[in-house]
N, C-alpha and C. Protein backbone atom coordinates (compact mmCIF):
# COMPACT_ATOMS: atom_id res chain seq x y z
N UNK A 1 110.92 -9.24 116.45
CA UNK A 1 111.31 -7.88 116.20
C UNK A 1 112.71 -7.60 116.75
N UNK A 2 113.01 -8.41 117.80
CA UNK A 2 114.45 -7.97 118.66
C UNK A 2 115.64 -9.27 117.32
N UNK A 3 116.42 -8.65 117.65
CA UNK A 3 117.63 -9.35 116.54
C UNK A 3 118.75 -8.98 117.93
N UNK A 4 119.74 -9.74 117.70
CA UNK A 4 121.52 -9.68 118.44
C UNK A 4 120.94 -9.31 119.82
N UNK A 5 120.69 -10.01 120.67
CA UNK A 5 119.81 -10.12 122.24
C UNK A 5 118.67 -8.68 122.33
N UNK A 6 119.54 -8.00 123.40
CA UNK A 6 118.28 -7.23 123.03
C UNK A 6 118.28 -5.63 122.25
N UNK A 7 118.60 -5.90 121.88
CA UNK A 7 118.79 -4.38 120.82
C UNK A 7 117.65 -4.24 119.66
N UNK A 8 117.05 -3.75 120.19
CA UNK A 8 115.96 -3.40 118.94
C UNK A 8 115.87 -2.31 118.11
N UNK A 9 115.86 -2.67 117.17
CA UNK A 9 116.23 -2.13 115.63
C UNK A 9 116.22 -0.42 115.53
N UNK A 10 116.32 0.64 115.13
CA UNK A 10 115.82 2.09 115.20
C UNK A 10 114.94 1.36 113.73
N UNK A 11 115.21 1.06 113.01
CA UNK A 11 114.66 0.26 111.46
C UNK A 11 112.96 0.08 112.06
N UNK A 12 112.80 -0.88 113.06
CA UNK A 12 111.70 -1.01 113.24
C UNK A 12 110.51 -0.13 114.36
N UNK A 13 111.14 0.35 114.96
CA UNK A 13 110.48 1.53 116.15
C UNK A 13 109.98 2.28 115.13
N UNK A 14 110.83 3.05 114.61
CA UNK A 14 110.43 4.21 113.80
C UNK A 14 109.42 4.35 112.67
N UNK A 15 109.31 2.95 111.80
CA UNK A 15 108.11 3.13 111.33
C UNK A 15 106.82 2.64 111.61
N UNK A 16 107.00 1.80 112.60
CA UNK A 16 105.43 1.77 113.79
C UNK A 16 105.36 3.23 114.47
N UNK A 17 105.67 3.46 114.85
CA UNK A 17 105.81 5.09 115.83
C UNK A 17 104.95 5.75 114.65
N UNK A 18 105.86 5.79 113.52
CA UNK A 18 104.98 6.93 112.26
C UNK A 18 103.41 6.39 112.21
N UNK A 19 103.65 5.03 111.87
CA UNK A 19 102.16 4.43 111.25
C UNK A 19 101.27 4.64 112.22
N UNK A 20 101.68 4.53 114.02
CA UNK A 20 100.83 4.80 115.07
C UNK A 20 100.35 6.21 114.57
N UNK A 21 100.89 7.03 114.67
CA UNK A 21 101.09 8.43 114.28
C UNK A 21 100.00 8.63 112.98
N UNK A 22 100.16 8.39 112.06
CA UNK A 22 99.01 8.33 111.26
C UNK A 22 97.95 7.92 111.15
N UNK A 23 97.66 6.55 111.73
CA UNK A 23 96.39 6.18 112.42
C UNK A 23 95.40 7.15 113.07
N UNK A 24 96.58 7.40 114.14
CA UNK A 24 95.62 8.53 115.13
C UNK A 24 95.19 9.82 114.50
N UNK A 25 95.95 10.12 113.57
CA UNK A 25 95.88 11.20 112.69
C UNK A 25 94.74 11.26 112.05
N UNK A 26 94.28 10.29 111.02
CA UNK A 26 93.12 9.90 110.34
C UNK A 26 91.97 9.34 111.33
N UNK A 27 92.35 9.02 112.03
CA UNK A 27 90.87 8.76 113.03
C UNK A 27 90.32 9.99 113.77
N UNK A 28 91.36 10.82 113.79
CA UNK A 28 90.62 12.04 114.64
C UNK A 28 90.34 13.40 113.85
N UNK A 29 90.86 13.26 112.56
CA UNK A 29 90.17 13.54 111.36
C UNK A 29 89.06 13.25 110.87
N UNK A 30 88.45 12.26 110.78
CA UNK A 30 87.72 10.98 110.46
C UNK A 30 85.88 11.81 111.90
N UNK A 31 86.64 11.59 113.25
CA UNK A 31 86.14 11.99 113.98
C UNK A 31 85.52 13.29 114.01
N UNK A 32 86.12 14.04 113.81
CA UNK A 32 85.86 15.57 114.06
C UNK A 32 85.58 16.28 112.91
N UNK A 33 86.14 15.62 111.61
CA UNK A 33 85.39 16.16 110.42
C UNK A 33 85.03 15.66 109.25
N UNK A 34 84.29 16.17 108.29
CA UNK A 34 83.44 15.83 107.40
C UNK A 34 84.48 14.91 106.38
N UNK A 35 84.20 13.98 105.76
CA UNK A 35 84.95 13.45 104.82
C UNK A 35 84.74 14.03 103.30
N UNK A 36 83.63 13.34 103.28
CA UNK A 36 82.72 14.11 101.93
C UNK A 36 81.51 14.66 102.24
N UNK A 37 80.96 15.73 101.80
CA UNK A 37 79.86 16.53 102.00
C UNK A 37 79.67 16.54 100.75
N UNK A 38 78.01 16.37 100.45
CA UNK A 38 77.77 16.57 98.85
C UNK A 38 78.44 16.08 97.45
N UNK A 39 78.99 14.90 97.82
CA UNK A 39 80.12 14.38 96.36
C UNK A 39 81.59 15.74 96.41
N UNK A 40 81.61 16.45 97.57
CA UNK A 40 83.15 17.45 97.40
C UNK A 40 83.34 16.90 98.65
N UNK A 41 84.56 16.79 98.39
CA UNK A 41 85.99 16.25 99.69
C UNK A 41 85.92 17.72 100.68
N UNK A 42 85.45 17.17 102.52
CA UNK A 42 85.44 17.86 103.14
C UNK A 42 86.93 17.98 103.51
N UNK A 43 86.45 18.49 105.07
CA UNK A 43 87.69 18.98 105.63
C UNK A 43 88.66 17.98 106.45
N UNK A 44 88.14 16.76 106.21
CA UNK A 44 88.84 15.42 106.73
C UNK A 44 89.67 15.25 105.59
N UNK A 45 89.20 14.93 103.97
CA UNK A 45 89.95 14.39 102.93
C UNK A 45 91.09 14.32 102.79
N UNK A 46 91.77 15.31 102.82
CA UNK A 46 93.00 15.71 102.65
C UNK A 46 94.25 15.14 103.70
N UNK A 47 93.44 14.96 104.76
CA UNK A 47 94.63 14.81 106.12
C UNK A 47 94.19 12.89 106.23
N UNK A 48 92.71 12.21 105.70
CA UNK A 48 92.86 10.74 106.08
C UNK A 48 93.47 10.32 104.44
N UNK A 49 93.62 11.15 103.44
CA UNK A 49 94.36 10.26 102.67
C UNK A 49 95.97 10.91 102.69
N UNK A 50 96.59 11.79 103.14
CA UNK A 50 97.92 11.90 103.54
C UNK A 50 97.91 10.48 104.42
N UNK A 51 97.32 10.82 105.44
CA UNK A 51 97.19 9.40 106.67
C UNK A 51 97.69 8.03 105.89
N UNK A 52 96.50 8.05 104.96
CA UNK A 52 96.75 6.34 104.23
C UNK A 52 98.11 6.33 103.36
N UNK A 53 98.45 7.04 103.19
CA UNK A 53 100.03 7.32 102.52
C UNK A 53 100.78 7.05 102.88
N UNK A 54 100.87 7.86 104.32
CA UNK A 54 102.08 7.96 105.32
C UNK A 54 102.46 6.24 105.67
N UNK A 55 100.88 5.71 106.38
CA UNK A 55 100.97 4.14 106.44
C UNK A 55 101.07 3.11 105.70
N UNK A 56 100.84 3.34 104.23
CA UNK A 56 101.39 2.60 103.24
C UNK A 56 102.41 2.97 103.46
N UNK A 57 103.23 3.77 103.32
CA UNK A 57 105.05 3.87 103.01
C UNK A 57 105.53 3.75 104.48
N UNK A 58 105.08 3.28 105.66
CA UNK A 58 105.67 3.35 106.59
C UNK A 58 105.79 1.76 106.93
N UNK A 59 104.93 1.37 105.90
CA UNK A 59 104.40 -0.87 106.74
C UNK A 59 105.20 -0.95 105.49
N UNK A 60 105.77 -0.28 104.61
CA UNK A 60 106.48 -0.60 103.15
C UNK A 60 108.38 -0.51 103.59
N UNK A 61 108.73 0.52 104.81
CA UNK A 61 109.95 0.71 105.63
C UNK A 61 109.53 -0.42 106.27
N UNK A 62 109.12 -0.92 107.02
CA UNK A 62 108.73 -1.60 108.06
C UNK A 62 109.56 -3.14 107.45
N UNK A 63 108.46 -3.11 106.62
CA UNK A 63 109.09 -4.57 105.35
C UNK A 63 110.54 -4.63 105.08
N UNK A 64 111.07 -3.36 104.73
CA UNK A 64 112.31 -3.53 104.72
C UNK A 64 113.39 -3.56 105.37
N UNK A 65 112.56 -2.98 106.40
CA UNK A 65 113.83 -3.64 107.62
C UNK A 65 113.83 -4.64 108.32
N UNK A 66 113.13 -5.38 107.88
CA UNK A 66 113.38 -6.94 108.10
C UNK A 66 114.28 -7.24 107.88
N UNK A 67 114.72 -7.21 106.26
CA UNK A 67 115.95 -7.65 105.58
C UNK A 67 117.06 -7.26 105.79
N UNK A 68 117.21 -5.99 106.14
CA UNK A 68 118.58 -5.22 106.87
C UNK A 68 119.47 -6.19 108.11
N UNK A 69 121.00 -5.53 107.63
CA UNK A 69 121.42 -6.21 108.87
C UNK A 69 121.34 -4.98 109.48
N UNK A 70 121.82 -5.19 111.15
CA UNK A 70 121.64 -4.55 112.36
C UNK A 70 122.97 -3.04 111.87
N UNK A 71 122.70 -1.96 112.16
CA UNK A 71 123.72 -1.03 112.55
C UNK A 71 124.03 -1.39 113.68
N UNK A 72 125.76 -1.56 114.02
CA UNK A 72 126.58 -0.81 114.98
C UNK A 72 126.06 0.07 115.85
N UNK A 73 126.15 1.44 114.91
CA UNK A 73 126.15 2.79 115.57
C UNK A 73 125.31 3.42 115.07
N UNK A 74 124.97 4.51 115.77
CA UNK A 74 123.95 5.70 114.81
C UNK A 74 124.56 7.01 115.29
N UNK A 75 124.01 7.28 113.84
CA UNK A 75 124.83 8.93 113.79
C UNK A 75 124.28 9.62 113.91
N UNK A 76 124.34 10.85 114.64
CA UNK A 76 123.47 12.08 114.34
C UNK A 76 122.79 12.32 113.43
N UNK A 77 123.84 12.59 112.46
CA UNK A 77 123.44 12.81 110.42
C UNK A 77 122.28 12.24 110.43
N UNK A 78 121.84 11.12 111.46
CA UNK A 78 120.37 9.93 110.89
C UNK A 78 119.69 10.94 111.08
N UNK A 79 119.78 11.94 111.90
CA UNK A 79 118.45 12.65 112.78
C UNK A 79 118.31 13.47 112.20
N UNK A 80 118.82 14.16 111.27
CA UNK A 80 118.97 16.01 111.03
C UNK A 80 117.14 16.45 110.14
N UNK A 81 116.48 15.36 109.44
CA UNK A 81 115.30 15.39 108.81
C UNK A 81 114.27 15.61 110.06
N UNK A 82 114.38 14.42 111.11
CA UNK A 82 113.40 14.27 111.99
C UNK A 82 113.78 15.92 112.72
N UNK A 83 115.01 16.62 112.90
CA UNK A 83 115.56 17.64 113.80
C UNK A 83 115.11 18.70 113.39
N UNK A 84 114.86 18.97 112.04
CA UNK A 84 114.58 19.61 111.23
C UNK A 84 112.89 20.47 111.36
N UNK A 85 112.39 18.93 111.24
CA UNK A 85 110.81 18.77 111.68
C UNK A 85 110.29 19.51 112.90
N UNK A 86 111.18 19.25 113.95
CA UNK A 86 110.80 19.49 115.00
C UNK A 86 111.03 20.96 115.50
N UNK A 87 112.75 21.15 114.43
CA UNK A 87 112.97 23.01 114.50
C UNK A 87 111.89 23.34 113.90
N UNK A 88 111.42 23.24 112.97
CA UNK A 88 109.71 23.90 112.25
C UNK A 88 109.06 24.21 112.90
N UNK A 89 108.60 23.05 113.92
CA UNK A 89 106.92 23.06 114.71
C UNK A 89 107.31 23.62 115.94
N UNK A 90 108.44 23.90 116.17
CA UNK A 90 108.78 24.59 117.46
C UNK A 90 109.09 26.41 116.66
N UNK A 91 109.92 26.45 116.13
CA UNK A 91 109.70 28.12 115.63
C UNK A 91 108.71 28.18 114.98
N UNK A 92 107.86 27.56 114.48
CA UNK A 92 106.06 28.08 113.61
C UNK A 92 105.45 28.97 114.72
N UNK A 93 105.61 28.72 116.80
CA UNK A 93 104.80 28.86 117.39
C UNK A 93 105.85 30.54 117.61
N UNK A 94 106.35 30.60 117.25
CA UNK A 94 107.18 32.08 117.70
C UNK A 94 107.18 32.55 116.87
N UNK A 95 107.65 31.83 115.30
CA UNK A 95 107.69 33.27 114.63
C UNK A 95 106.73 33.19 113.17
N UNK A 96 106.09 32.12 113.29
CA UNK A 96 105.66 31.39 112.43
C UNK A 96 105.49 30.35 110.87
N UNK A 97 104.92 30.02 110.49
CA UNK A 97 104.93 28.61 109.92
C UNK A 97 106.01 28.97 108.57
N UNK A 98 105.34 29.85 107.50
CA UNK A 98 106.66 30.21 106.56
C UNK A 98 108.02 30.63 106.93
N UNK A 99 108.11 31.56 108.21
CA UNK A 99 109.35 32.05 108.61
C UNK A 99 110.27 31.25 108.98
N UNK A 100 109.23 30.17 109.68
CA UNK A 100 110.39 29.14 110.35
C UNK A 100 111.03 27.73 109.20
N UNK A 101 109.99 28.05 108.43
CA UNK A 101 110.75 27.02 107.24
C UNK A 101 111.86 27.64 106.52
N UNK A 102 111.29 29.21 106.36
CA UNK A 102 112.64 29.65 105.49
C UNK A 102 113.93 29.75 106.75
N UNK A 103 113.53 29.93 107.74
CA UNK A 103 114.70 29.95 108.25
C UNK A 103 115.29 28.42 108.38
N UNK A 104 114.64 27.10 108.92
CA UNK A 104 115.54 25.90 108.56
C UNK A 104 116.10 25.51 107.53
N UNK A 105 115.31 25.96 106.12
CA UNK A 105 116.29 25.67 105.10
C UNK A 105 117.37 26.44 105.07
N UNK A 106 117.32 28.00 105.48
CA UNK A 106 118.44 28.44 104.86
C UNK A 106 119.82 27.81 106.24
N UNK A 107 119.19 26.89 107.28
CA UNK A 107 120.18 26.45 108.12
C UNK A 107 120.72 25.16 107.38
N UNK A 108 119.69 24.44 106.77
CA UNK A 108 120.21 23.54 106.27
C UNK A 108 120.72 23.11 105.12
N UNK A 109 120.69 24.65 104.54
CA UNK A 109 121.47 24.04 102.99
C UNK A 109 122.67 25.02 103.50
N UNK A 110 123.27 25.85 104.34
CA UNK A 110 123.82 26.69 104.78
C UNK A 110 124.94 25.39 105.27
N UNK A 111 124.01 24.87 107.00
CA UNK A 111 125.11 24.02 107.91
C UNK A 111 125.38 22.79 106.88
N UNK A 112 124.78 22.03 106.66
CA UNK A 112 124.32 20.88 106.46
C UNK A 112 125.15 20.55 105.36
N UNK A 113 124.21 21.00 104.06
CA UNK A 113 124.77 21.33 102.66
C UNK A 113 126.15 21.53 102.02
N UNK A 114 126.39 22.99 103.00
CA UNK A 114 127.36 23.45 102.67
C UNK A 114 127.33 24.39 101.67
N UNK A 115 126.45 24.99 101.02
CA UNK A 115 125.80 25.39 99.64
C UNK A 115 126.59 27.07 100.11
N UNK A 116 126.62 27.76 98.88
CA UNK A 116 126.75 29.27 99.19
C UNK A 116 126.19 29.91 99.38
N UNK A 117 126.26 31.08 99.59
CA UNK A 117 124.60 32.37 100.08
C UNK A 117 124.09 32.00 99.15
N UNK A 118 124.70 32.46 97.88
CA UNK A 118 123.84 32.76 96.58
C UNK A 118 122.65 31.42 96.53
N UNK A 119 123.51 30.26 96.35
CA UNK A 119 122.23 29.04 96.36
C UNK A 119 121.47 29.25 96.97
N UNK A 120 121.78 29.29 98.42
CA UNK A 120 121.20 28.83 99.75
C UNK A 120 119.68 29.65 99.29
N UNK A 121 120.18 30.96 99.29
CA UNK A 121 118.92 31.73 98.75
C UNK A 121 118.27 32.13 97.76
N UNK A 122 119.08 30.96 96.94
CA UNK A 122 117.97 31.29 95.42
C UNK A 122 117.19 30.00 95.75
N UNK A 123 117.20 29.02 96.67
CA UNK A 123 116.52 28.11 96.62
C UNK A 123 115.44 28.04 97.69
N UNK A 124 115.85 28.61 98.75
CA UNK A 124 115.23 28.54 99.83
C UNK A 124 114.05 29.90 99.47
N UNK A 125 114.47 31.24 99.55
CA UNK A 125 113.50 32.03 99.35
C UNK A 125 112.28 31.89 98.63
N UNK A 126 112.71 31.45 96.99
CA UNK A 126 111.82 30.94 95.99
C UNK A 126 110.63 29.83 96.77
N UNK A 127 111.60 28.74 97.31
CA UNK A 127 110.41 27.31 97.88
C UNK A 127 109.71 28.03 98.77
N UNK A 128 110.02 28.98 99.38
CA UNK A 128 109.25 29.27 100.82
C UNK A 128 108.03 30.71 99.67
N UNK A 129 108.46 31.01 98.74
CA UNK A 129 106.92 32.16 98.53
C UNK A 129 106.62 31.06 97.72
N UNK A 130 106.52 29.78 96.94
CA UNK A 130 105.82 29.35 96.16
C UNK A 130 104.87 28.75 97.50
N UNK A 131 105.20 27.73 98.29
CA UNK A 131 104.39 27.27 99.29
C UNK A 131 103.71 28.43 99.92
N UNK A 132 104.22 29.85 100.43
CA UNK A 132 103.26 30.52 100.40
C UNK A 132 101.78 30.99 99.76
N UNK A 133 102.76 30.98 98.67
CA UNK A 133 101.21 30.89 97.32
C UNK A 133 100.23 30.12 97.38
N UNK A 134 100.98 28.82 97.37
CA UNK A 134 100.10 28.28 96.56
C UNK A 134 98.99 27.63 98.04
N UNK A 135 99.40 27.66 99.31
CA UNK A 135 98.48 27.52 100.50
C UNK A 135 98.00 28.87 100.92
N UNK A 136 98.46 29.16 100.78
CA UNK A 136 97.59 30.98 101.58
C UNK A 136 97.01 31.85 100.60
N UNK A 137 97.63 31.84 99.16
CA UNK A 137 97.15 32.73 98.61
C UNK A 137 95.86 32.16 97.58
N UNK A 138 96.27 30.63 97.14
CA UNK A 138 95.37 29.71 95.83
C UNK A 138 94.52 29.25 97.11
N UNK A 139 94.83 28.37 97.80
CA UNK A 139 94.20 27.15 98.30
C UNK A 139 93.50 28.13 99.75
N UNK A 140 93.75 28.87 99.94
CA UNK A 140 93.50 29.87 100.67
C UNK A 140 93.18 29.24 102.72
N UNK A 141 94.25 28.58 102.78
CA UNK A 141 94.67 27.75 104.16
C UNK A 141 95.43 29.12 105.09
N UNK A 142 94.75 29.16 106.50
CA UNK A 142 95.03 29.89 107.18
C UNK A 142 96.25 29.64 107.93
N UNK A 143 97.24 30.06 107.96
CA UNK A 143 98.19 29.35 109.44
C UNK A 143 98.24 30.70 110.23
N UNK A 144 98.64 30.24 111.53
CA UNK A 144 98.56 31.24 112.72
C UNK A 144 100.10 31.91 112.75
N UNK A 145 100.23 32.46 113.06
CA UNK A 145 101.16 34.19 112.52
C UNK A 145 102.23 33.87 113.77
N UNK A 146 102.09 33.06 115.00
CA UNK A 146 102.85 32.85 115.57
C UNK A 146 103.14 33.81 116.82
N UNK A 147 103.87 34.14 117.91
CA UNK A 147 104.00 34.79 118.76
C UNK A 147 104.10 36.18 118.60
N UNK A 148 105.13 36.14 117.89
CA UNK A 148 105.69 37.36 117.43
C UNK A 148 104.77 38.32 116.39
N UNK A 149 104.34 37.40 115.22
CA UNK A 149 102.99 38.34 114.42
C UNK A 149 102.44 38.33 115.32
N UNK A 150 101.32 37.83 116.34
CA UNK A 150 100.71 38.00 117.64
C UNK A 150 100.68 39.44 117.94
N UNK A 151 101.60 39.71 118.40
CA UNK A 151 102.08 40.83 119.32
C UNK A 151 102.00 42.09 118.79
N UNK A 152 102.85 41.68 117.14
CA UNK A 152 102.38 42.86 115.76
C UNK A 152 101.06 42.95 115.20
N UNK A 153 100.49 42.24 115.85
CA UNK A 153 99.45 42.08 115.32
C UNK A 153 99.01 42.07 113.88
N UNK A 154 99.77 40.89 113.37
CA UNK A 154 99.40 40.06 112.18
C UNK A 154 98.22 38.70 112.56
């Protein structure tokens, strides 16, 4: 796994880390809830076959960075997806789960992008009420309202 003494790859950490990550994911899914009840997909289904996904396409990165030569350097720019992720699950708990997505996209087609208001928010607003819809309003998935609804009592 180590290549050029000891420098080990970001290529290869990162998609063991995920696949660990999904493992545990689907096992404690697996654990704590129903898979199938009655021939209908319980409340496990959904999260152990994301799981088997994530780890197919992560042992499928894995493969390919075998073949890669080594980066030099790493750039920030590598991080801004994983940064992204983490701005989400950190503002979901304050202001919550839709708010904080519409607010990273409109940071990231804004900073990132470079895009104009007009885009920024014909694209971002739209993605953020369709995912509203179609989890809260069709599929009827609860998310928690966050600190701030909290307080307003949403």
């Amino acid at each position: 796994m180590q290549r050029n003494g000891d420098r080990l790859k970001l290529e290869f950490l990162l998609p063991l880390c995920v696949f660990a990550i999904a493992l545990l994911f689907m096992v404690v899914s697996l654990k704590n809830y129903v898979f199938i009840k009655k021939s209908i997909p319980g409340d496990a289904f959904f999260p152990v076959v994301m799981s088997v996904f994530v780890m197919i396409f992560s042992g499928i990165s894995f493969v390919k960075a075998l073949g890669k030569p080594i980066k030099k350097d790493i750039h920030l720019e590598e991080f801004y997806p994983l940064l992204a992720v983490v701005a989400i699950c950190a503002a979901r708990l304050v202001i919550g789960f839709f708010p904080a997505i519409l607010v990273v996209l409109i940071l990231w087609f804004k900073r990132i992008e470079r895009f104009s208001w007009k885009r920024t928010l014909a694209i971002s607003v739209p993605f953020t009420a369709v995912m509203y819809l179609i989890f809260v309003i069709w599929i009827d998935i609860q998310f928690r309202s966050g600190l701030i609804g909290r307080l307003l009592g949403f």
